[in-house]
PDB file of N, CA and C in Angstrom:
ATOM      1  N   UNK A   1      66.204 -87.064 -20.969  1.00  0.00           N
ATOM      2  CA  UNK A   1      64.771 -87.217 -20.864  1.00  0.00           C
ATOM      3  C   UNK A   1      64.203 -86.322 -19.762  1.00  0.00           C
ATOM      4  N   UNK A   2      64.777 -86.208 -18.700  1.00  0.00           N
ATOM      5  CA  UNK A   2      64.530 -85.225 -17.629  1.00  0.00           C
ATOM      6  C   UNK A   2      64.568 -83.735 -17.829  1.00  0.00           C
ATOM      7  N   UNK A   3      65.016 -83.557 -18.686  1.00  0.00           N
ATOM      8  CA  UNK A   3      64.957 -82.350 -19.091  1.00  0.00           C
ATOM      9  C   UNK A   3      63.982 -81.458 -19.783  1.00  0.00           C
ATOM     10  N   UNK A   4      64.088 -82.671 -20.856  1.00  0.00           N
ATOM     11  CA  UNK A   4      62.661 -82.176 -22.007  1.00  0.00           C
ATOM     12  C   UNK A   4      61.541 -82.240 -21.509  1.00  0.00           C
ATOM     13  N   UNK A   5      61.467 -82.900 -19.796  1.00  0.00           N
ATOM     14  CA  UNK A   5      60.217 -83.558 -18.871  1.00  0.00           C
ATOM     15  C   UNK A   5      59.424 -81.800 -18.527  1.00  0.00           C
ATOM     16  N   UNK A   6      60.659 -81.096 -17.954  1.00  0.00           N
ATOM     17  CA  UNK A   6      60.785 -79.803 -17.067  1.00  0.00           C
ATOM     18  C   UNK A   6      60.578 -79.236 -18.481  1.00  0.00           C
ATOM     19  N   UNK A   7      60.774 -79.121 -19.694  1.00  0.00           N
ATOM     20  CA  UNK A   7      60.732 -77.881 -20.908  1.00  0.00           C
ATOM     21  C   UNK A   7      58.987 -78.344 -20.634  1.00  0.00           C
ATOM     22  N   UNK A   8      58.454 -79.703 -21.117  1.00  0.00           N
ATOM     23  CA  UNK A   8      56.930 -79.688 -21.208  1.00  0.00           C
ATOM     24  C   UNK A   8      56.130 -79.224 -20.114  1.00  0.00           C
ATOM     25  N   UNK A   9      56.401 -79.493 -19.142  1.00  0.00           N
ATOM     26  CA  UNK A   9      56.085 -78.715 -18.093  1.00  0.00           C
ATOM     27  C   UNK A   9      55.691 -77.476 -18.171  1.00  0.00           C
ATOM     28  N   UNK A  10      56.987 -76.776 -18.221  1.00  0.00           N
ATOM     29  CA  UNK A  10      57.106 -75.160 -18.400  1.00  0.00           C
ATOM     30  C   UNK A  10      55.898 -74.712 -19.598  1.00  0.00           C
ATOM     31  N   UNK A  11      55.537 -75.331 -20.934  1.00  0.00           N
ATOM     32  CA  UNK A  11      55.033 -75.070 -21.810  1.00  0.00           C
ATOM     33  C   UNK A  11      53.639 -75.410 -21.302  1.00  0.00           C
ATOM     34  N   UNK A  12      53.201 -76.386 -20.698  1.00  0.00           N
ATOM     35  CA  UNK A  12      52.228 -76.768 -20.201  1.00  0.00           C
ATOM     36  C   UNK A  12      51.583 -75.722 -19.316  1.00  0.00           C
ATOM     37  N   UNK A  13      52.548 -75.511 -18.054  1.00  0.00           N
ATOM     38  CA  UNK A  13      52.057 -74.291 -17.331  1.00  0.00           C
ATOM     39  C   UNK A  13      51.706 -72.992 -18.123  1.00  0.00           C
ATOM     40  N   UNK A  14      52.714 -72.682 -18.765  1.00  0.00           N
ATOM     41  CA  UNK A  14      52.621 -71.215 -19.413  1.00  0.00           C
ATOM     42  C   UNK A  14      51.105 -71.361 -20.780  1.00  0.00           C
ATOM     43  N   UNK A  15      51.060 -72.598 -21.281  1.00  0.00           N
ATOM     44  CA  UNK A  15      49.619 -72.435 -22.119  1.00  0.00           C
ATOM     45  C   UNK A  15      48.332 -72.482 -21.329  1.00  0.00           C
ATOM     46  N   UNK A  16      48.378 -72.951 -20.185  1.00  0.00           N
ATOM     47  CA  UNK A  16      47.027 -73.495 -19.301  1.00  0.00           C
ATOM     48  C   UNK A  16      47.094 -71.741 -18.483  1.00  0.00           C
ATOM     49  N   UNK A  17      47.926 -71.348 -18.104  1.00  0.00           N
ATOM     50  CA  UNK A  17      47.937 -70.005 -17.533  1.00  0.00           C
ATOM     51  C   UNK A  17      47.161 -69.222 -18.646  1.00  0.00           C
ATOM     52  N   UNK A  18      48.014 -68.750 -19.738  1.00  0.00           N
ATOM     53  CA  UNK A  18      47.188 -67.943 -20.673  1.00  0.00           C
ATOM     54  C   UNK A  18      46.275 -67.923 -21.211  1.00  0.00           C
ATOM     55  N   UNK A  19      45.622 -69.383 -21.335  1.00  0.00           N
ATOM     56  CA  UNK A  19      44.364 -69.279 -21.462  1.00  0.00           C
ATOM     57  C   UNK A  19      43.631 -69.652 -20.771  1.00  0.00           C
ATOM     58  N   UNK A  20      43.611 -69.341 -18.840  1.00  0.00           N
ATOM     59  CA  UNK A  20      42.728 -69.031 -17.910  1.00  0.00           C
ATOM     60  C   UNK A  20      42.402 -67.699 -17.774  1.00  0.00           C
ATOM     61  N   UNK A  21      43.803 -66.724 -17.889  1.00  0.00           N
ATOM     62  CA  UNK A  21      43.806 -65.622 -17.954  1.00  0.00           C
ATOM     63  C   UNK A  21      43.005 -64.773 -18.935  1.00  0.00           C
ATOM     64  N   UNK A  22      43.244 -65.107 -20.227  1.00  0.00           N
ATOM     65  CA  UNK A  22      42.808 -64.735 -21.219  1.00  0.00           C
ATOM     66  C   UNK A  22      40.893 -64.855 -21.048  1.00  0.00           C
ATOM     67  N   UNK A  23      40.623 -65.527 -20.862  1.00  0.00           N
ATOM     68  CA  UNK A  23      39.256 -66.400 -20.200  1.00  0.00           C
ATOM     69  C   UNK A  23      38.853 -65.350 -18.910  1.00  0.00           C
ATOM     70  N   UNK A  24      39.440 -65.067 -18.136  1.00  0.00           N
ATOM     71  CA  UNK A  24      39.265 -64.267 -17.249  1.00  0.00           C
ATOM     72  C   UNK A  24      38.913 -62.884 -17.345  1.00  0.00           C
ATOM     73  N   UNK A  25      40.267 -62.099 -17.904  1.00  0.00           N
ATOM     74  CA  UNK A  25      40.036 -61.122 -18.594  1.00  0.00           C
ATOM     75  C   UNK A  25      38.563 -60.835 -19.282  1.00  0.00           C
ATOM     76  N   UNK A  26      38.192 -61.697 -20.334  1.00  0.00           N
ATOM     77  CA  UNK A  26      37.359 -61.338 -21.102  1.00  0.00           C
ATOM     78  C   UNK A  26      35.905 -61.119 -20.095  1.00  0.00           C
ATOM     79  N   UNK A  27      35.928 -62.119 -18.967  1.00  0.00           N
ATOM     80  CA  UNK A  27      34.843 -62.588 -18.625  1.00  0.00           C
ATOM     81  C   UNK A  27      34.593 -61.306 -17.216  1.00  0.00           C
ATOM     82  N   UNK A  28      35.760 -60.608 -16.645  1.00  0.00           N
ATOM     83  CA  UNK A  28      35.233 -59.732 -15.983  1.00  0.00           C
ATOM     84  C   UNK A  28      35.325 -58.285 -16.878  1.00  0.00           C
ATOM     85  N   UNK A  29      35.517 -58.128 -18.308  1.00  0.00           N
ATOM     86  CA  UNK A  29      35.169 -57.176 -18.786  1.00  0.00           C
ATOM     87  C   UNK A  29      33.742 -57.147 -19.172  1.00  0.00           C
ATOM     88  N   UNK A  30      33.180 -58.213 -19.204  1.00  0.00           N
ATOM     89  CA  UNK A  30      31.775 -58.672 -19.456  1.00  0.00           C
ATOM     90  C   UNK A  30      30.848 -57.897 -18.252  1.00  0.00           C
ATOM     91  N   UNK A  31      31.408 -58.603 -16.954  1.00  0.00           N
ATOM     92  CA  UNK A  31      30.576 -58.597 -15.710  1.00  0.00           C
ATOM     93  C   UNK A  31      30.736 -56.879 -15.418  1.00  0.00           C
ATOM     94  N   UNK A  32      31.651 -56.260 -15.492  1.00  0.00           N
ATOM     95  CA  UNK A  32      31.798 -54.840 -15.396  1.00  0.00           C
ATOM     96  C   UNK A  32      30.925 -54.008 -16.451  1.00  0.00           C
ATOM     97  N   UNK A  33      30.697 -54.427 -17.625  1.00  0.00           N
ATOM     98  CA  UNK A  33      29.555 -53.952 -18.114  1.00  0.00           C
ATOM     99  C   UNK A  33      28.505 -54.366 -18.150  1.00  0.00           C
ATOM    100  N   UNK A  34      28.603 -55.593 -17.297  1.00  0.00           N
ATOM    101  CA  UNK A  34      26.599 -56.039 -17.284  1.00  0.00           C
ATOM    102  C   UNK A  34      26.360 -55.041 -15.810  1.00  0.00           C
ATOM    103  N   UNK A  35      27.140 -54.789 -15.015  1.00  0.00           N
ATOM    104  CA  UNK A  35      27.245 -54.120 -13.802  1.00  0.00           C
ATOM    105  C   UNK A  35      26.821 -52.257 -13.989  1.00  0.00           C
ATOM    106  N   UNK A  36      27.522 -52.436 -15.300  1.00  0.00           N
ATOM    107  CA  UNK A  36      27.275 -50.695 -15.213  1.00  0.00           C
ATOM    108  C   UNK A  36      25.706 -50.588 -16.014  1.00  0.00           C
ATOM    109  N   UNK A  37      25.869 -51.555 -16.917  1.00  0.00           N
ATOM    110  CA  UNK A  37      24.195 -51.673 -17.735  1.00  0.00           C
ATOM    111  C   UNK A  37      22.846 -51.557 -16.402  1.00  0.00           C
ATOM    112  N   UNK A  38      23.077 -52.476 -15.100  1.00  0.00           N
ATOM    113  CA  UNK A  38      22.719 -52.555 -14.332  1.00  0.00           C
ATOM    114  C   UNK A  38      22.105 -51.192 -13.399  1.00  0.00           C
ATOM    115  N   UNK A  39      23.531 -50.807 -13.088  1.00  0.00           N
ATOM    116  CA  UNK A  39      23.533 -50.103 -12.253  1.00  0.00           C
ATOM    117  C   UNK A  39      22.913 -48.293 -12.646  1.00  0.00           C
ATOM    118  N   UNK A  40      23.486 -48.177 -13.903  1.00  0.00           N
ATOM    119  CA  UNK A  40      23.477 -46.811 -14.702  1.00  0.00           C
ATOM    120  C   UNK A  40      22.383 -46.553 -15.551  1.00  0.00           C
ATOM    121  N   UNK A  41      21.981 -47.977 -16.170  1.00  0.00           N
ATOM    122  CA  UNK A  41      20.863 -48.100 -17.222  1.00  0.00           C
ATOM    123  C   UNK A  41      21.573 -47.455 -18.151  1.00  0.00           C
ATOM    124  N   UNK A  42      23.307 -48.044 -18.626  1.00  0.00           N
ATOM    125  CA  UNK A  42      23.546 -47.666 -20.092  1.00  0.00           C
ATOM    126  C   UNK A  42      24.900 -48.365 -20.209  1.00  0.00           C
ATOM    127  N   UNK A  43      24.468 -48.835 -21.917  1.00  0.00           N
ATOM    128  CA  UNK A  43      25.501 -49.849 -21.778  1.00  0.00           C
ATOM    129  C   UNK A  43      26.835 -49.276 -22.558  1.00  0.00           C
ATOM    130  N   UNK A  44      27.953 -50.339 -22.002  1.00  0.00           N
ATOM    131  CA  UNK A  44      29.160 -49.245 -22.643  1.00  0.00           C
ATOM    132  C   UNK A  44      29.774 -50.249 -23.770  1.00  0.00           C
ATOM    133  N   UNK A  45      29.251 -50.138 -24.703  1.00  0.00           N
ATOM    134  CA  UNK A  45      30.241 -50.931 -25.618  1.00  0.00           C
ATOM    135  C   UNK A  45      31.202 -51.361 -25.707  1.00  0.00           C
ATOM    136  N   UNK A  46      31.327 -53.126 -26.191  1.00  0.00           N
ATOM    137  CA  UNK A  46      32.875 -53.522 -26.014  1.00  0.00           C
ATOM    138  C   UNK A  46      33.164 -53.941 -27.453  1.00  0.00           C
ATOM    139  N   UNK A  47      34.056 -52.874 -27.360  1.00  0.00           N
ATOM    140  CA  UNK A  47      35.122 -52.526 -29.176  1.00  0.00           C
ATOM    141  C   UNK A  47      35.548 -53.728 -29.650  1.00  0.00           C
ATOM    142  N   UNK A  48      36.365 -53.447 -30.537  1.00  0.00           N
ATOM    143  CA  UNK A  48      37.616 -54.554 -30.924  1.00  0.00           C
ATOM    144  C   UNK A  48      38.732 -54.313 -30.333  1.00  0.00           C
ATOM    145  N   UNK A  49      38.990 -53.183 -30.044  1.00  0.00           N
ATOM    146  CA  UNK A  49      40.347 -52.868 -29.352  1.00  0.00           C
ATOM    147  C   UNK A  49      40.287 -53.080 -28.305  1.00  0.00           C
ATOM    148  N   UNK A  50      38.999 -52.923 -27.107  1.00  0.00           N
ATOM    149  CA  UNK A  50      39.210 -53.954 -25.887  1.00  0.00           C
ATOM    150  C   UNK A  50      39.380 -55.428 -26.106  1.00  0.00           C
ATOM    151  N   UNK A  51      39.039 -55.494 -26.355  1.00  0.00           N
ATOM    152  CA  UNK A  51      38.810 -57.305 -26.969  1.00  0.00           C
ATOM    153  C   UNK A  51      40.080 -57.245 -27.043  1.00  0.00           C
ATOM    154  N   UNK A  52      41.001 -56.791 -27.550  1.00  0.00           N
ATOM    155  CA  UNK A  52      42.865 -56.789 -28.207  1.00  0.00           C
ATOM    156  C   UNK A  52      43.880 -56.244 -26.869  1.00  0.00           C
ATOM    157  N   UNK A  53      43.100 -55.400 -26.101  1.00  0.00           N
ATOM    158  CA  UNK A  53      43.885 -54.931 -25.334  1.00  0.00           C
ATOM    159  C   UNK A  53      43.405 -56.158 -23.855  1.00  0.00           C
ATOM    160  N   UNK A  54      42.424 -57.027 -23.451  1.00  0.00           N
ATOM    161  CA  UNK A  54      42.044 -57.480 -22.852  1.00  0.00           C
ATOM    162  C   UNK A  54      42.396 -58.820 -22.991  1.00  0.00           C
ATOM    163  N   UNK A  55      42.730 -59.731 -24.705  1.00  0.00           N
ATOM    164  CA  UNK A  55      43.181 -60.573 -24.809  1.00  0.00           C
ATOM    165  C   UNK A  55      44.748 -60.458 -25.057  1.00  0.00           C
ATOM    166  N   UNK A  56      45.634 -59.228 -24.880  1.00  0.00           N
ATOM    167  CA  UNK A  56      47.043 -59.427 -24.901  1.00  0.00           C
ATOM    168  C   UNK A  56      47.232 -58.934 -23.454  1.00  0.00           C
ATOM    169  N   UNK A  57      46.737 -58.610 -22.296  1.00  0.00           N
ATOM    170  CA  UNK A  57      47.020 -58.641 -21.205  1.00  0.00           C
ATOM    171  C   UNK A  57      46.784 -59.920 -20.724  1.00  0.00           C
ATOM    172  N   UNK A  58      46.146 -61.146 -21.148  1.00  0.00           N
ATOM    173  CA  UNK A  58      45.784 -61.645 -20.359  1.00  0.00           C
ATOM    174  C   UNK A  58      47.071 -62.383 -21.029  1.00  0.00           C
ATOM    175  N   UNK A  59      47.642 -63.169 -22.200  1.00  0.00           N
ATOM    176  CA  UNK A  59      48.488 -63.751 -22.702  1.00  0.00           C
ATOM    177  C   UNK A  59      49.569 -63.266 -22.087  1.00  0.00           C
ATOM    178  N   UNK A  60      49.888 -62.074 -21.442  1.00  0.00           N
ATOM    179  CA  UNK A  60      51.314 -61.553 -20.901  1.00  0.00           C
ATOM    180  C   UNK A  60      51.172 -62.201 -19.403  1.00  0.00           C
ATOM    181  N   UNK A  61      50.239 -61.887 -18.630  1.00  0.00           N
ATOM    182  CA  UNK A  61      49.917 -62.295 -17.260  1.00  0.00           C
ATOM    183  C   UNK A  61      50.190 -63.702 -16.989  1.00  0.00           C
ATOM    184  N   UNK A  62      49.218 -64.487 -18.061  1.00  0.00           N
ATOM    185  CA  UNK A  62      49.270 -65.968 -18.452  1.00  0.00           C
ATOM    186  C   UNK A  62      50.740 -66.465 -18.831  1.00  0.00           C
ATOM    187  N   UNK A  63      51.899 -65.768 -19.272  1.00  0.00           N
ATOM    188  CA  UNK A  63      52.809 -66.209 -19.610  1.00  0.00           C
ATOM    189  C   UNK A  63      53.859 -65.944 -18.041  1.00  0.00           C
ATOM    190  N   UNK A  64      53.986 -64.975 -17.712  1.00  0.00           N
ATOM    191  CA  UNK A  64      54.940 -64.729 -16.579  1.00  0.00           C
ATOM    192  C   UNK A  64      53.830 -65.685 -15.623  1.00  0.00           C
ATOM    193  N   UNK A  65      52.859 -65.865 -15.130  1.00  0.00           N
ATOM    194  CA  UNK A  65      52.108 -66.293 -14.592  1.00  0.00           C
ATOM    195  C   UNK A  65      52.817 -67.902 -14.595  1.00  0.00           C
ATOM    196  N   UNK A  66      52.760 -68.455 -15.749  1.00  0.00           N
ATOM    197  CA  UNK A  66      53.470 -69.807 -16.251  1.00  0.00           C
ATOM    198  C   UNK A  66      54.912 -70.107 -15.774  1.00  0.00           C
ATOM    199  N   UNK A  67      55.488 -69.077 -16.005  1.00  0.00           N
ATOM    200  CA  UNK A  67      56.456 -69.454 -15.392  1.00  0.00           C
ATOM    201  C   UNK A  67      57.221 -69.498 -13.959  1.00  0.00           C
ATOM    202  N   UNK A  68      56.322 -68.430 -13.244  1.00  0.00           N
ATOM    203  CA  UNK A  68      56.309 -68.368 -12.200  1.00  0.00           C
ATOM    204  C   UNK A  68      56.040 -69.883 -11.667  1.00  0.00           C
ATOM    205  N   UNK A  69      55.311 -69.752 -11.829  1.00  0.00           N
ATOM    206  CA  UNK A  69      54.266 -71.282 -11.115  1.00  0.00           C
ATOM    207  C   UNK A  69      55.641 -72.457 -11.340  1.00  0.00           C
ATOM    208  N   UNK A  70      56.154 -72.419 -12.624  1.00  0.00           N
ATOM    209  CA  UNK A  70      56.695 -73.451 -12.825  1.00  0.00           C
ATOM    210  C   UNK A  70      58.505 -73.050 -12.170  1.00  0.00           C
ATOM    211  N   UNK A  71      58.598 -72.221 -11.439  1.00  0.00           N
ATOM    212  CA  UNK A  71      60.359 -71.633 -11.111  1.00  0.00           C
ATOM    213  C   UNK A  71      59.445 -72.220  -9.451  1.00  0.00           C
ATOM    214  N   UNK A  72      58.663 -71.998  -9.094  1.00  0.00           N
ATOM    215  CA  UNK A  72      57.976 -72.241  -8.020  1.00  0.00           C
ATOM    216  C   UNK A  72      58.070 -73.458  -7.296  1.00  0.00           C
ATOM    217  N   UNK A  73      57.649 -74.655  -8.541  1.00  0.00           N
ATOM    218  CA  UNK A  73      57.765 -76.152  -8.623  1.00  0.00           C
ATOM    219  C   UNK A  73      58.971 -76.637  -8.430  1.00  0.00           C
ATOM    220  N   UNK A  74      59.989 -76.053  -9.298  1.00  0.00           N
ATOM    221  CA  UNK A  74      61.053 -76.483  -9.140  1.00  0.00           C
ATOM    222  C   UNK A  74      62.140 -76.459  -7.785  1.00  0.00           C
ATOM    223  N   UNK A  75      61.559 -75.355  -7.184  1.00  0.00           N
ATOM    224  CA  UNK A  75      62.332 -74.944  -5.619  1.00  0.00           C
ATOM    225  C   UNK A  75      62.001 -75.706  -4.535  1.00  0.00           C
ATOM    226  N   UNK A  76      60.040 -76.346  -4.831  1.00  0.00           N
ATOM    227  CA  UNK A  76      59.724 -76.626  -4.220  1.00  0.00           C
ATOM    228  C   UNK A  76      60.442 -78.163  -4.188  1.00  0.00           C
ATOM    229  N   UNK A  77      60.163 -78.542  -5.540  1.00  0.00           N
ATOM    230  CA  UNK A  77      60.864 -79.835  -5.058  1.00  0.00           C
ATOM    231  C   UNK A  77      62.297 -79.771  -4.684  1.00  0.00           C
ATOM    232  N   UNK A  78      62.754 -78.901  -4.953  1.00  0.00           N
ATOM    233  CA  UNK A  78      64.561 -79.019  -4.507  1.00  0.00           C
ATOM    234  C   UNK A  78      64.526 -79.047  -2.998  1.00  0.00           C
ATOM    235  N   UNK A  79      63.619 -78.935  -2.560  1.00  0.00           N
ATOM    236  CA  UNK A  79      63.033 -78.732  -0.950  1.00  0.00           C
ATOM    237  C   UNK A  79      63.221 -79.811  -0.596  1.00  0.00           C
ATOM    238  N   UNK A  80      62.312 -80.214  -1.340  1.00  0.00           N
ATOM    239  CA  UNK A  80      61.871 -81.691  -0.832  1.00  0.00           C
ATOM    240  C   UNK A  80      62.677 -82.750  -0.379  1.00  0.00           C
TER     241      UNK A  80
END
């Protein structure tokens, strides 16, 4: 039972990571072009392929991100 405790965990971290990240991503590709719309008076279009290249960086980040956090937990409590 302790085991499968630490697998949900791990899955837990690594889905809540990727989709903060993912969330993130999108949301300062946003602010960088409301910034240049702003600043330049011209706006730069956001493709489909940012959108693809912005939502699979953030799923990679979000995933090592996940597990980090969760190799993290585990040391910490071995600390403890």
């Amino acid at each position: 039972m302790k085991k499968n405790n630490g697998v949900l965990l791990l899955l837990v971290s690594i889905l809540l990571s990727m989709v903060m990240f993912v969330f993130l991503n999108l949301l300062c590709a946003f602010m960088v072009r409301g910034y240049v719309l702003i600043r330049y008076d011209e706006w730069q279009p956001y493709e489909i392929t940012n959108f693809w290249d912005d939502f699979g960086s953030g799923i990679v980040v979000g995933i090592v991100f996940g597990i980090a956090l969760t190799i993290g937990g585990v040391i910490l409590k071995k600390l403890k």
